[in-house]
Structures are given as C-alpha cells and as structure tokens.
C-alpha atoms as a PDB file:
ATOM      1  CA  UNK A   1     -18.443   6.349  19.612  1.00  0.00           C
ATOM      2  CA  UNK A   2     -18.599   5.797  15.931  1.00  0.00           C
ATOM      3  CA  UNK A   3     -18.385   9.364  15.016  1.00  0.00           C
ATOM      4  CA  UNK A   4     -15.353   9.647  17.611  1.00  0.00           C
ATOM      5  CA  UNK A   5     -13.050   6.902  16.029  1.00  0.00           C
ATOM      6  CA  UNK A   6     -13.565   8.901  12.865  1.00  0.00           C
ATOM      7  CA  UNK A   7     -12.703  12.122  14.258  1.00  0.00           C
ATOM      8  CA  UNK A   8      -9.583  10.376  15.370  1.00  0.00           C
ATOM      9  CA  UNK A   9      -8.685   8.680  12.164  1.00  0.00           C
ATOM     10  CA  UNK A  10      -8.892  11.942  10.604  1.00  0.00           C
ATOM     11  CA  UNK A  11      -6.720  13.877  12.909  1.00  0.00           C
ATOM     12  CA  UNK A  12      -2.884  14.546  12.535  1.00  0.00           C
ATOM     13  CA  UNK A  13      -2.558  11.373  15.071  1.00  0.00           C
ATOM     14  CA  UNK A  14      -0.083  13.623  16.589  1.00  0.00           C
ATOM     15  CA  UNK A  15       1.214  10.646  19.080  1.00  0.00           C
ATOM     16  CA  UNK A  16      -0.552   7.808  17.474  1.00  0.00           C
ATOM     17  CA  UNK A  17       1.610   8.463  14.682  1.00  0.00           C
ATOM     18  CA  UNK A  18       4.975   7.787  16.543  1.00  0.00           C
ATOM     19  CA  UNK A  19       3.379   4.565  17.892  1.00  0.00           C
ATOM     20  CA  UNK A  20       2.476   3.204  14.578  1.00  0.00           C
ATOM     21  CA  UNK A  21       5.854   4.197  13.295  1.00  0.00           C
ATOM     22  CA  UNK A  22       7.682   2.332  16.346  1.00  0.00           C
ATOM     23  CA  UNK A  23       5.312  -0.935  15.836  1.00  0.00           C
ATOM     24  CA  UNK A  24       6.509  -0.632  12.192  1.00  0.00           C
ATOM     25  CA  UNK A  25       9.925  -0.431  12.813  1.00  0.00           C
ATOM     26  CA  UNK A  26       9.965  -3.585  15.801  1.00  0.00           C
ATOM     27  CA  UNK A  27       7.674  -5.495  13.472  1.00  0.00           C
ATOM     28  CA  UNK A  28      10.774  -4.906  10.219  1.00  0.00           C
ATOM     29  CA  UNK A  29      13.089  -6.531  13.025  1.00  0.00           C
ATOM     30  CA  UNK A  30      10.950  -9.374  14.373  1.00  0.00           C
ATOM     31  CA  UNK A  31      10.569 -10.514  11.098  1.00  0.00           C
ATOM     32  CA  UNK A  32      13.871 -10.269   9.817  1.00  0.00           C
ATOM     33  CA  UNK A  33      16.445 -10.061  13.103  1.00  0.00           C
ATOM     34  CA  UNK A  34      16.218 -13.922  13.391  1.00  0.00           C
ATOM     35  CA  UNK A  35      16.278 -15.311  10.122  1.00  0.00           C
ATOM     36  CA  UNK A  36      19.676 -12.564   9.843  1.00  0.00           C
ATOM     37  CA  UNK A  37      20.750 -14.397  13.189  1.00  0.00           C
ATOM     38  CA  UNK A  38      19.811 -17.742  11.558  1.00  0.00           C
ATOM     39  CA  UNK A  39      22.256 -17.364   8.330  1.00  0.00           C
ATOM     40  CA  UNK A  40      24.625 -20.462   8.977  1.00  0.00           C
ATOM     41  CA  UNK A  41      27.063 -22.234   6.882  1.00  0.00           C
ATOM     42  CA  UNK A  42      30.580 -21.614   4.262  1.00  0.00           C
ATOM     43  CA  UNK A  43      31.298 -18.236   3.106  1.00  0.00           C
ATOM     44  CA  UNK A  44      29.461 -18.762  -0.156  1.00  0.00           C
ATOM     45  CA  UNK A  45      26.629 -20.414   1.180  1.00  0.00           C
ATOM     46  CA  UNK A  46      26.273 -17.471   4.237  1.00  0.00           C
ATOM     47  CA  UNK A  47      26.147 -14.861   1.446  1.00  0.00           C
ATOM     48  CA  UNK A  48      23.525 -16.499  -0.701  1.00  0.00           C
ATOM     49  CA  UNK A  49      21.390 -17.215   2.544  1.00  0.00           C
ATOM     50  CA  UNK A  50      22.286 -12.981   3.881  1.00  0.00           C
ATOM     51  CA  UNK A  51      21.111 -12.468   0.094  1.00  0.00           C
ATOM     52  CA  UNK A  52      17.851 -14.059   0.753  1.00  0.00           C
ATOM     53  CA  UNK A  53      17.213 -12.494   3.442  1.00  0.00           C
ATOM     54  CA  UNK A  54      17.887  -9.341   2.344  1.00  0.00           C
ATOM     55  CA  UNK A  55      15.380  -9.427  -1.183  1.00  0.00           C
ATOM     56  CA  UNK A  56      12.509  -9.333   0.328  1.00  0.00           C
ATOM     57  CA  UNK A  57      12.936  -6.110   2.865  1.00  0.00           C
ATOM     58  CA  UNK A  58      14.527  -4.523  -0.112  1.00  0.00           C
ATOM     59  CA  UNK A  59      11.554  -5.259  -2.119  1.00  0.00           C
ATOM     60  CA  UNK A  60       9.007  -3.992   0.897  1.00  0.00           C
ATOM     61  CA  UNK A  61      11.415  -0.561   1.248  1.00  0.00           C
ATOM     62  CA  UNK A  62      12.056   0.206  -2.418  1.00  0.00           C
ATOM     63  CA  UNK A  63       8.233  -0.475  -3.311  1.00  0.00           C
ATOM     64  CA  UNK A  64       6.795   1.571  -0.103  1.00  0.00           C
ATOM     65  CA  UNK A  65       9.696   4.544  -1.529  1.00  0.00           C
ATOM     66  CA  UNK A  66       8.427   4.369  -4.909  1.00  0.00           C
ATOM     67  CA  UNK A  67       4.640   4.783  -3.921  1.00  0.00           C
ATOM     68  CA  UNK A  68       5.988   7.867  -1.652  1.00  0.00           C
ATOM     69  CA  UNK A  69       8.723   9.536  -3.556  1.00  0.00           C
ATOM     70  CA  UNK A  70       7.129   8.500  -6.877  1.00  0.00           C
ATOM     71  CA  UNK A  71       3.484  10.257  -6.457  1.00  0.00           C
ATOM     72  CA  UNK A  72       5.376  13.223  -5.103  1.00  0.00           C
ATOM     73  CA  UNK A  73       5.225  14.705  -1.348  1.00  0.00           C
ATOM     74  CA  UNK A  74       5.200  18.579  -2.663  1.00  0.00           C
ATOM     75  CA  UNK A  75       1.680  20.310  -3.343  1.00  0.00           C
ATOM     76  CA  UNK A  76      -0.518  17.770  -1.953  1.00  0.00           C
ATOM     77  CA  UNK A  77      -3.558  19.446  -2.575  1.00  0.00           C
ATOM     78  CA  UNK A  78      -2.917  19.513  -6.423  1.00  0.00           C
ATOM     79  CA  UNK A  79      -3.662  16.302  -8.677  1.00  0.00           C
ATOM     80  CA  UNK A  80      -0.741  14.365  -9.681  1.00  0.00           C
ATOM     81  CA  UNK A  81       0.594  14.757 -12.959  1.00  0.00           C
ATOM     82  CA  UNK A  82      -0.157  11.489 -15.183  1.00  0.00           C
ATOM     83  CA  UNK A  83       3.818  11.038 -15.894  1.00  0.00           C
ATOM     84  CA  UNK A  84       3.909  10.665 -11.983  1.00  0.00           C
ATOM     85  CA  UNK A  85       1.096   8.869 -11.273  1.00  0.00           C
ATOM     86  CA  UNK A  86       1.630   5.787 -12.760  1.00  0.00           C
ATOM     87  CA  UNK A  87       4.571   4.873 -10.334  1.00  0.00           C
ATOM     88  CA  UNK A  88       2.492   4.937  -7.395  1.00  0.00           C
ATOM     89  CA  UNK A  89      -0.218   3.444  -9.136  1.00  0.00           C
ATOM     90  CA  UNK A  90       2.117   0.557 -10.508  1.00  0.00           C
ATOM     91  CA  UNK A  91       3.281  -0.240  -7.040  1.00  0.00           C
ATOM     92  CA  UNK A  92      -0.282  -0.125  -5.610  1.00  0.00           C
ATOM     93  CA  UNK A  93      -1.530  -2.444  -8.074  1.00  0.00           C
ATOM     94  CA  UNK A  94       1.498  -4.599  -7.896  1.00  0.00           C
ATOM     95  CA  UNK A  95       0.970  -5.045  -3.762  1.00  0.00           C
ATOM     96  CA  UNK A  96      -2.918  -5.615  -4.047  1.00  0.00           C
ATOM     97  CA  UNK A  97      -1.942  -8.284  -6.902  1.00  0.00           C
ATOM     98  CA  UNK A  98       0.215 -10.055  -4.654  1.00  0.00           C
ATOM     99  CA  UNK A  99      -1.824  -9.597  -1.481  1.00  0.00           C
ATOM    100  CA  UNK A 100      -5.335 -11.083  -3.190  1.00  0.00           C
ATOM    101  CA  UNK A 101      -3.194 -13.672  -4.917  1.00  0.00           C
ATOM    102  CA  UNK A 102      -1.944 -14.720  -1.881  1.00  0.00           C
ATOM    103  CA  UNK A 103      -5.250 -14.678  -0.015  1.00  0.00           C
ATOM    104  CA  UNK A 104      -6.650 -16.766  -2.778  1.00  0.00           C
ATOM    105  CA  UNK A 105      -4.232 -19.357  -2.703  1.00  0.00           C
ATOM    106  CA  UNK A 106      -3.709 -19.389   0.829  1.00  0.00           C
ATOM    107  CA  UNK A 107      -7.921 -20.338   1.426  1.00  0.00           C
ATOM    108  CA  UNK A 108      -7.175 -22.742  -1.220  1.00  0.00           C
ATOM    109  CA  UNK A 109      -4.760 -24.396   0.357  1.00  0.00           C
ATOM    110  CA  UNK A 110      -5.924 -24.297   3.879  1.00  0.00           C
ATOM    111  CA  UNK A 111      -9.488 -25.602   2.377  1.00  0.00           C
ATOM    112  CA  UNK A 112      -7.452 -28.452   0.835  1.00  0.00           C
ATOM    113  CA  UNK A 113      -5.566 -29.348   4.186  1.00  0.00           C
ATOM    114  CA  UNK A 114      -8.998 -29.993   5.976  1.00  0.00           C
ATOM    115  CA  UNK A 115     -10.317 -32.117   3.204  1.00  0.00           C
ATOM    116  CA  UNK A 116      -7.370 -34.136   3.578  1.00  0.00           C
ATOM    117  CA  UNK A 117      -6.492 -33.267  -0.539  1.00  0.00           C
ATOM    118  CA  UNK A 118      -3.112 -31.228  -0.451  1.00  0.00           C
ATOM    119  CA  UNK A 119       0.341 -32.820   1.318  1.00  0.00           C
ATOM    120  CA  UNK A 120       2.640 -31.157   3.113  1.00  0.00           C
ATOM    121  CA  UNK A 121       5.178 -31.307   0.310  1.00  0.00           C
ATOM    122  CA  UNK A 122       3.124 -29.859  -2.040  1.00  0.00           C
ATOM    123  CA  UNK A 123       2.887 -26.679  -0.384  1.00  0.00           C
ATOM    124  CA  UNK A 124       6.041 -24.786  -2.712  1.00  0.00           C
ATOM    125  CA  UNK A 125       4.010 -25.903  -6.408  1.00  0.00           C
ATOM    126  CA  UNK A 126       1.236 -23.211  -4.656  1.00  0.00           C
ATOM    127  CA  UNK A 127       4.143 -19.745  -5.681  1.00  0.00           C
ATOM    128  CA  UNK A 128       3.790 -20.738  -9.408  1.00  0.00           C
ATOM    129  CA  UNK A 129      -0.133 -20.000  -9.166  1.00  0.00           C
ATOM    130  CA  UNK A 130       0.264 -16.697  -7.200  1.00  0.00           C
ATOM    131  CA  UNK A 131       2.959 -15.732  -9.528  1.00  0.00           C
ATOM    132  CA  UNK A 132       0.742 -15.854 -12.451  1.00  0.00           C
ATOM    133  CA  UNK A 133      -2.006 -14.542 -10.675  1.00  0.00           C
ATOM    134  CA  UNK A 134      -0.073 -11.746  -9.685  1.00  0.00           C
ATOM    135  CA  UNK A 135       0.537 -10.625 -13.078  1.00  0.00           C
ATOM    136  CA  UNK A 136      -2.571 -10.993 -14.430  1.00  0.00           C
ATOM    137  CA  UNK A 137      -3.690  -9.075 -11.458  1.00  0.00           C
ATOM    138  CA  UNK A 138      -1.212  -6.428 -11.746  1.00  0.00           C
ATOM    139  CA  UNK A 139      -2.503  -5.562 -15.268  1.00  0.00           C
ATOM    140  CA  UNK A 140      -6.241  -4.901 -14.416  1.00  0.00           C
ATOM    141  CA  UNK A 141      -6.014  -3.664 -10.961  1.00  0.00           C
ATOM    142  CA  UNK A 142      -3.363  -1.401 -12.635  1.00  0.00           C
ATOM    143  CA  UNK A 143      -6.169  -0.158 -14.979  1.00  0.00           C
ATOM    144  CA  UNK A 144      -8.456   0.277 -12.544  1.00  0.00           C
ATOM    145  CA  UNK A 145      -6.988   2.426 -10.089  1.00  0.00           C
ATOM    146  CA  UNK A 146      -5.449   4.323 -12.919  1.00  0.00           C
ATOM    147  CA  UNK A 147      -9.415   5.614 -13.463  1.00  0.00           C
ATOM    148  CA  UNK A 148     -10.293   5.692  -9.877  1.00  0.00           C
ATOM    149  CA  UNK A 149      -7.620   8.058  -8.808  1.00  0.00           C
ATOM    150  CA  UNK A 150      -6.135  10.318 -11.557  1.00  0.00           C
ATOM    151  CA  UNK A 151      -8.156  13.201 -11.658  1.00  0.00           C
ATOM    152  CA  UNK A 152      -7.762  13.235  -7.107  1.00  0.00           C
ATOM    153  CA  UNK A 153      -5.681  15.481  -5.509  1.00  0.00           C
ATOM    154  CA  UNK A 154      -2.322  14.037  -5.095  1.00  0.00           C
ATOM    155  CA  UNK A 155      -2.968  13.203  -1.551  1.00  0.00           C
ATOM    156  CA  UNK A 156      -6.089  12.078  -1.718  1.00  0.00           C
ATOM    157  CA  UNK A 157      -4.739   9.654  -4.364  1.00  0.00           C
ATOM    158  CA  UNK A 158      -2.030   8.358  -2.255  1.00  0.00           C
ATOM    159  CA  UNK A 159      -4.173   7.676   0.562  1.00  0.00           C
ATOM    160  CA  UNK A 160      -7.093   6.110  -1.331  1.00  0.00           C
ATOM    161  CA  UNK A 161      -3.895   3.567  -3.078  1.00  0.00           C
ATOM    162  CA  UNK A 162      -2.533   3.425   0.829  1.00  0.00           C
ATOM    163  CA  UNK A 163      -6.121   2.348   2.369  1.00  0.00           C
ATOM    164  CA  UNK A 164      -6.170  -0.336  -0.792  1.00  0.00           C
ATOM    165  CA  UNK A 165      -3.204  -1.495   0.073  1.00  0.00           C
ATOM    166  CA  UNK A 166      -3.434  -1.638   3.476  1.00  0.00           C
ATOM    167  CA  UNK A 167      -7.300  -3.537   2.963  1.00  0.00           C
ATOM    168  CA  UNK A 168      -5.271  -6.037   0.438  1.00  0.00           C
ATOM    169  CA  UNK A 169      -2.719  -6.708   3.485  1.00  0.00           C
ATOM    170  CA  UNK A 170      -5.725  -7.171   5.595  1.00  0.00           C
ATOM    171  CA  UNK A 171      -7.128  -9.591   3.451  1.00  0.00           C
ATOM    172  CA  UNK A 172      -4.074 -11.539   2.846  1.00  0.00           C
ATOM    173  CA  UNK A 173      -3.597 -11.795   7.069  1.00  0.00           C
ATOM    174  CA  UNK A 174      -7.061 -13.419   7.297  1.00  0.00           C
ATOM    175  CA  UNK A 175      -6.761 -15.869   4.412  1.00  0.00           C
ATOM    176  CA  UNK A 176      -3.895 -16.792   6.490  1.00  0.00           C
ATOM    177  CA  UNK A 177      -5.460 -17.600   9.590  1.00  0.00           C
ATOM    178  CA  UNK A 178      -7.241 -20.842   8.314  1.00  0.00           C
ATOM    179  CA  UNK A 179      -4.006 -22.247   6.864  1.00  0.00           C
ATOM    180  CA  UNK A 180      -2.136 -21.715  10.027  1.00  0.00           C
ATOM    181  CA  UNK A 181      -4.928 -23.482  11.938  1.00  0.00           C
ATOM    182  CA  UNK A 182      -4.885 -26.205   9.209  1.00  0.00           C
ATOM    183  CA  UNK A 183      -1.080 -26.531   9.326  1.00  0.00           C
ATOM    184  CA  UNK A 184      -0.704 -26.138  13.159  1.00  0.00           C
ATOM    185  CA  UNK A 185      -3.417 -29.578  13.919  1.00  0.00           C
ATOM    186  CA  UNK A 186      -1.954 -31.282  10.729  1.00  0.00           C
ATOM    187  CA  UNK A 187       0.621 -33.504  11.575  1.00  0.00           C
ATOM    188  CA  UNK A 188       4.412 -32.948  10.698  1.00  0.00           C
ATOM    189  CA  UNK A 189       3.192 -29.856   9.019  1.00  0.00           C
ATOM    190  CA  UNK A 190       4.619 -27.418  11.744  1.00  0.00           C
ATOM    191  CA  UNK A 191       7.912 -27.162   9.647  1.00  0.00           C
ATOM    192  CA  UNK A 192       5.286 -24.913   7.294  1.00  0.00           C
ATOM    193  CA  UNK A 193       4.684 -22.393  10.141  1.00  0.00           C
ATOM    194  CA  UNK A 194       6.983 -20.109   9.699  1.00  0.00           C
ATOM    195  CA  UNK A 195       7.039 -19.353   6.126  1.00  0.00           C
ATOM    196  CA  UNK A 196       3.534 -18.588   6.528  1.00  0.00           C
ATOM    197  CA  UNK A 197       3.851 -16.417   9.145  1.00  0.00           C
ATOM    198  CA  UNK A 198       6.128 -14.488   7.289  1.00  0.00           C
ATOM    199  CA  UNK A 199       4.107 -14.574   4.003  1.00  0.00           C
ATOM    200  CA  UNK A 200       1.022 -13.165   5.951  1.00  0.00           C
ATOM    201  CA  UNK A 201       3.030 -10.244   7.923  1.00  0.00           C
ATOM    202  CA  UNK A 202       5.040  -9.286   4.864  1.00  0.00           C
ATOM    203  CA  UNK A 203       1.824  -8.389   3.153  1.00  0.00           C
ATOM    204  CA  UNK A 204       0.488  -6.562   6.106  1.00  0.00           C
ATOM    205  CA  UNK A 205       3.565  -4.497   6.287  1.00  0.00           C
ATOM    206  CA  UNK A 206       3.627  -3.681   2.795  1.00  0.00           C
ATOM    207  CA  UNK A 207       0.223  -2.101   3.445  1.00  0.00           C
ATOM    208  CA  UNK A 208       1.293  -0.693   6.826  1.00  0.00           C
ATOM    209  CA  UNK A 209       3.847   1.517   5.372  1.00  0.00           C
ATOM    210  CA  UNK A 210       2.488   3.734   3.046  1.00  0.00           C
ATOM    211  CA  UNK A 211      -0.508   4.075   5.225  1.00  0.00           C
ATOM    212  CA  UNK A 212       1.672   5.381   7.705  1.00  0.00           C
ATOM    213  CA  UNK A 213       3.500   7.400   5.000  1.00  0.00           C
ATOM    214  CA  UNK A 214       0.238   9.151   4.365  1.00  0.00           C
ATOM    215  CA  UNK A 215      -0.716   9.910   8.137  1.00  0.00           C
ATOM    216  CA  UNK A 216       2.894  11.937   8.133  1.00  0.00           C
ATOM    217  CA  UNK A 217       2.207  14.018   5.480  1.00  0.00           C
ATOM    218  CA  UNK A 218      -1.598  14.917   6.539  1.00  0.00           C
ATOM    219  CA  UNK A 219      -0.695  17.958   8.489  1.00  0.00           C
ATOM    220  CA  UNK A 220       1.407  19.431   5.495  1.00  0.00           C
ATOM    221  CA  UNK A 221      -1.653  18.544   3.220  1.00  0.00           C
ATOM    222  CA  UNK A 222      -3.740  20.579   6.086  1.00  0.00           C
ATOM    223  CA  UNK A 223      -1.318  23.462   5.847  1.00  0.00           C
ATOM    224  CA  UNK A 224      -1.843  24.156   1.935  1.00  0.00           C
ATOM    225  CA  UNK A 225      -5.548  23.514   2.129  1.00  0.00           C
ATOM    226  CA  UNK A 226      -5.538  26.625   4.235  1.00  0.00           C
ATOM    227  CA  UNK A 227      -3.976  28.444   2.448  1.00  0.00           C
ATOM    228  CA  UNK A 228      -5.765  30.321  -1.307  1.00  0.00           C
ATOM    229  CA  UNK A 229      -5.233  28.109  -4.175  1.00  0.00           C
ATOM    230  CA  UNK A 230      -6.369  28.054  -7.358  1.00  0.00           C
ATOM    231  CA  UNK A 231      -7.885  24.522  -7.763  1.00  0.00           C
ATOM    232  CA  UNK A 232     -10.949  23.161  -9.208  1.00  0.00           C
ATOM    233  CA  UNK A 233     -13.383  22.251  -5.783  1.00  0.00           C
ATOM    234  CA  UNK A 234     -15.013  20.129  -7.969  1.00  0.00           C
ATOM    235  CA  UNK A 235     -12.796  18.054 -10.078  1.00  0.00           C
ATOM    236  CA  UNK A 236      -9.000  19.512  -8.528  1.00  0.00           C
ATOM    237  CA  UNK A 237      -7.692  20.835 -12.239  1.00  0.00           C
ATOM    238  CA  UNK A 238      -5.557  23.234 -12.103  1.00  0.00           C
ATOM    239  CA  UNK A 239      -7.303  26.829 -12.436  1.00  0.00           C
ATOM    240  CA  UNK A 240      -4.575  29.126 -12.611  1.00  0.00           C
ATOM    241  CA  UNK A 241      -4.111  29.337 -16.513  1.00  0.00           C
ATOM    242  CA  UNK A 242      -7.787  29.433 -16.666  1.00  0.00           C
ATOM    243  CA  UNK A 243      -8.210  32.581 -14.054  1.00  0.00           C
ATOM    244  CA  UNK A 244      -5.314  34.321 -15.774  1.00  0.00           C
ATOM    245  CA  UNK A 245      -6.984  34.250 -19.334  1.00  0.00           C
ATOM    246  CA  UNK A 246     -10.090  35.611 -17.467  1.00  0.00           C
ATOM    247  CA  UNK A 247     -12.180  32.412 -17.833  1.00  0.00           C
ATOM    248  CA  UNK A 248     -13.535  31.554 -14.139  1.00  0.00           C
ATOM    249  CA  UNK A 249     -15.062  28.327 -14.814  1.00  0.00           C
ATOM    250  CA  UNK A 250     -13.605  24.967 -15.046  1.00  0.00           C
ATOM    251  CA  UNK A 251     -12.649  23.839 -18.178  1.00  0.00           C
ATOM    252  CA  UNK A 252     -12.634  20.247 -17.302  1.00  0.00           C
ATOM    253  CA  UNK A 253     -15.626  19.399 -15.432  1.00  0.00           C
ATOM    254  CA  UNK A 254     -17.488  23.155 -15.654  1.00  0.00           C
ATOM    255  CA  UNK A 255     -17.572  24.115 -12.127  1.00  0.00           C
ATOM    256  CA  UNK A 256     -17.024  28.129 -11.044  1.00  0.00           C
ATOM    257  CA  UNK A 257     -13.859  28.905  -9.539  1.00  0.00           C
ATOM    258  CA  UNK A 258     -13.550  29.665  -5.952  1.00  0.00           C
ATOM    259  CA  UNK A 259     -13.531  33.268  -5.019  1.00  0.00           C
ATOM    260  CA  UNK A 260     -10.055  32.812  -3.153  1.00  0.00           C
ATOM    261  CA  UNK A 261      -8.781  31.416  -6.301  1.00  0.00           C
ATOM    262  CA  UNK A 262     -10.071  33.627  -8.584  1.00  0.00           C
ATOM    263  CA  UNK A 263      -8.612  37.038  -5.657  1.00  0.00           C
ATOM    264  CA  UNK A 264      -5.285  35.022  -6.164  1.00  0.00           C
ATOM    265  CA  UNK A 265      -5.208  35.151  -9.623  1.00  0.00           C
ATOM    266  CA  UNK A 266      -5.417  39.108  -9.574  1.00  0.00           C
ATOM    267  CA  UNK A 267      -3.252  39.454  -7.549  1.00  0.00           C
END
C-alpha cells in the first residue's frame, strides 16, 4: 500500500490534479466570498474594509506567482541560474517564516488559554512577536535553502521549496488546532474564531499553491528528461561548454558525462 501511494504521488495526477486545483479555487472563495459580502458601512469606510480584504489574497497570489514565474517554468531539468533563484527562494523562506512563526505563537497562546494566563483581549499584542519572528526567520531559512537547493535542477528545486512550504502550512494548521479548542470552551472568546480560522487556512493555502504549481508542470519536466541533454547526472551543471571543448567530465563535481550528452554534443 505504501509503495502504491508513492507511485501515485509521483505520477502526472492526471485527474487528481484538476481536483486539487478545484478544492484550491472553492477554498480562495470560502475564505474570502463572505468577508467581501461582509464589507458594510460609508463609501470611505467600504473601501478601506474592500482594501482589507483584498491585501491578503493579493499577498497569497503575487507570492505563489513569484515562486512560479520567478524560478522559471522553461528547461526544468536544468539548475536554476543563481540571479533567478533567489526569488523563489526569498518567497519560500518568507512563507515558512511566517508559517513556523505562526505555529509558535499560536501553541503559545493556546498553552496560555488553558493555564488560565492570556485574556481574550490580549490576543492582537501576539502579531508584533510573529512579525519579528518572521524576519528573523526569513533571514536564516533564506540562507539555508539557498545551500540546500542551488546546485538542483530547477524543478527539483521548486518542488523541494513547494513540499517546505506546503510542510510549514501543515505545521501552522496543527498549531492551530489547540487554540481553536482553547478559544471555542473559553468563554466569550468565540468572537476569536474566525480570525483564527483564517490565519490557519491562509497558511495552508500558501503552501497548497505552489505544490499544486509543481504537480502541473511534472509532465513537461517528464518530457525533457526524455529527451538527450547535456547535464551533469551527478551534480546537474551544465555540460555543453564542457563536451564542446572536448572535456567529458564534470568540471564541478568530476563525474563523466552521459553518453547521450556527450552523442549530442557531436552532433
């Protein structure tokens, strides 16, 4: 059974795909559709609250577009150039930042709530913390999956940032669960529902997406590994300048060419 799960994770997900695209979409609207429908008040006061509402979903879009657009969706099977890397790599870091920020302050707080130590009103002084942990977060995860990914192909890069991602928004969800439960049996504390809600599901999307990104562009990645190219099968460097000077060894990590490479390059 175990074996057959990851047969199917590692398929095209020719259906699946559509599914998980469709669950994405409905989950965009459940989150957002009412608090759109909610917007009440004056003119001014309507705009600021459609303004609101509308930050965070651009935030989730243009940072999922970034990762995507950023890393490149041309030549998967080649490593992406460090000028492009860092975008996706940025945004990764960014999302795991906020996601184990979150998490951390979220078992905090729901830890608090049973111990009878943090009041309902002091739930808002809780953003300053995962602000700052955010950034320092964003700096060393940055760092880190700078080293762990920039010598991969470019789509094994994207999905290794996508799974992290997608684990952060994991993470965050569960952290959540406790401080729903505390919040929920607390009393006057269900006016604090919601906002959680949302705060768990946003990171869970933000995960979601790329993931999903990356499951639409496995069959093109499929297609070009098929096909003779003139990569590194150790390391991924790029072996074409190499084979052309007559060199059929790697200069980066040492390893021998591939024979379909090195026909290619004589060609």
């Amino acid at each position: 059974m175990r074996q057959r799960i990851l047969a199917w994770l590692r398929s095209d997900m020719k259906v699946a795909r559509w599914v998980f695209l469709t669950l994405y979409v409905l989950g965009v609207a459940a989150l957002w559709g009412p608090a759109f429908l909610s917007v009440r008040g004056p003119g001014g006061m309507r705009v600021l609250g459609v303004f609101l509402q509308v930050l965070p979903l651009a935030v989730l879009f243009e940072a999922q577009g970034v990762f995507i657009v950023g890393g490149g969706t041309s030549r998967l099977c080649e490593p992406i150039r460090p000028w492009r890397l860092w975008m996706p790599v940025a945004v990764a870091s960014f999302v795991v930042a906020v996601e184990l920020s979150s998490a951390v302050v979220l078992a905090i707080t729901a830890a608090a709530r049973f111990l009878g130590l943090l009041l309902p009103t002091d739930l808002p002084r809780a953003v300053p913390y995962v602000v700052r942990l955010s950034i320092g977060g964003w700096a060393v995860l940055g760092v880190l999956l700078w080293y762990l990914v920039r010598r991969r192909r470019r789509y094994a890069a994207l999905s290794r940032l996508a799974a992290i991602m997608f684990a952060g928004g994991v993470v965050q969800f569960l952290a959540a669960v406790p401080s729903l439960l505390s919040t929920i049996t607390g009393p006057g504390r269900i006016g604090l529902l919601v906002p959680q809600i949302v705060w768990a599901v946003f990171g869970m999307l933000l995960g979601f997406g790329p993931m999903l990104a990356v499951v639409f562009l496995r069959p093109r990645y499929r297609r070009e590994m098929g096909e003779p190219v003139s990569l590194c099968p150790a390391c991924g460097y790029d072996l074409r300048g190499t084979l052309a000077a007559g060199i059929r060894t790697c200069p980066e990590c040492g390893a021998r060419a591939p024979d379909n490479a090195v026909a290619l390059a004589l060609k």
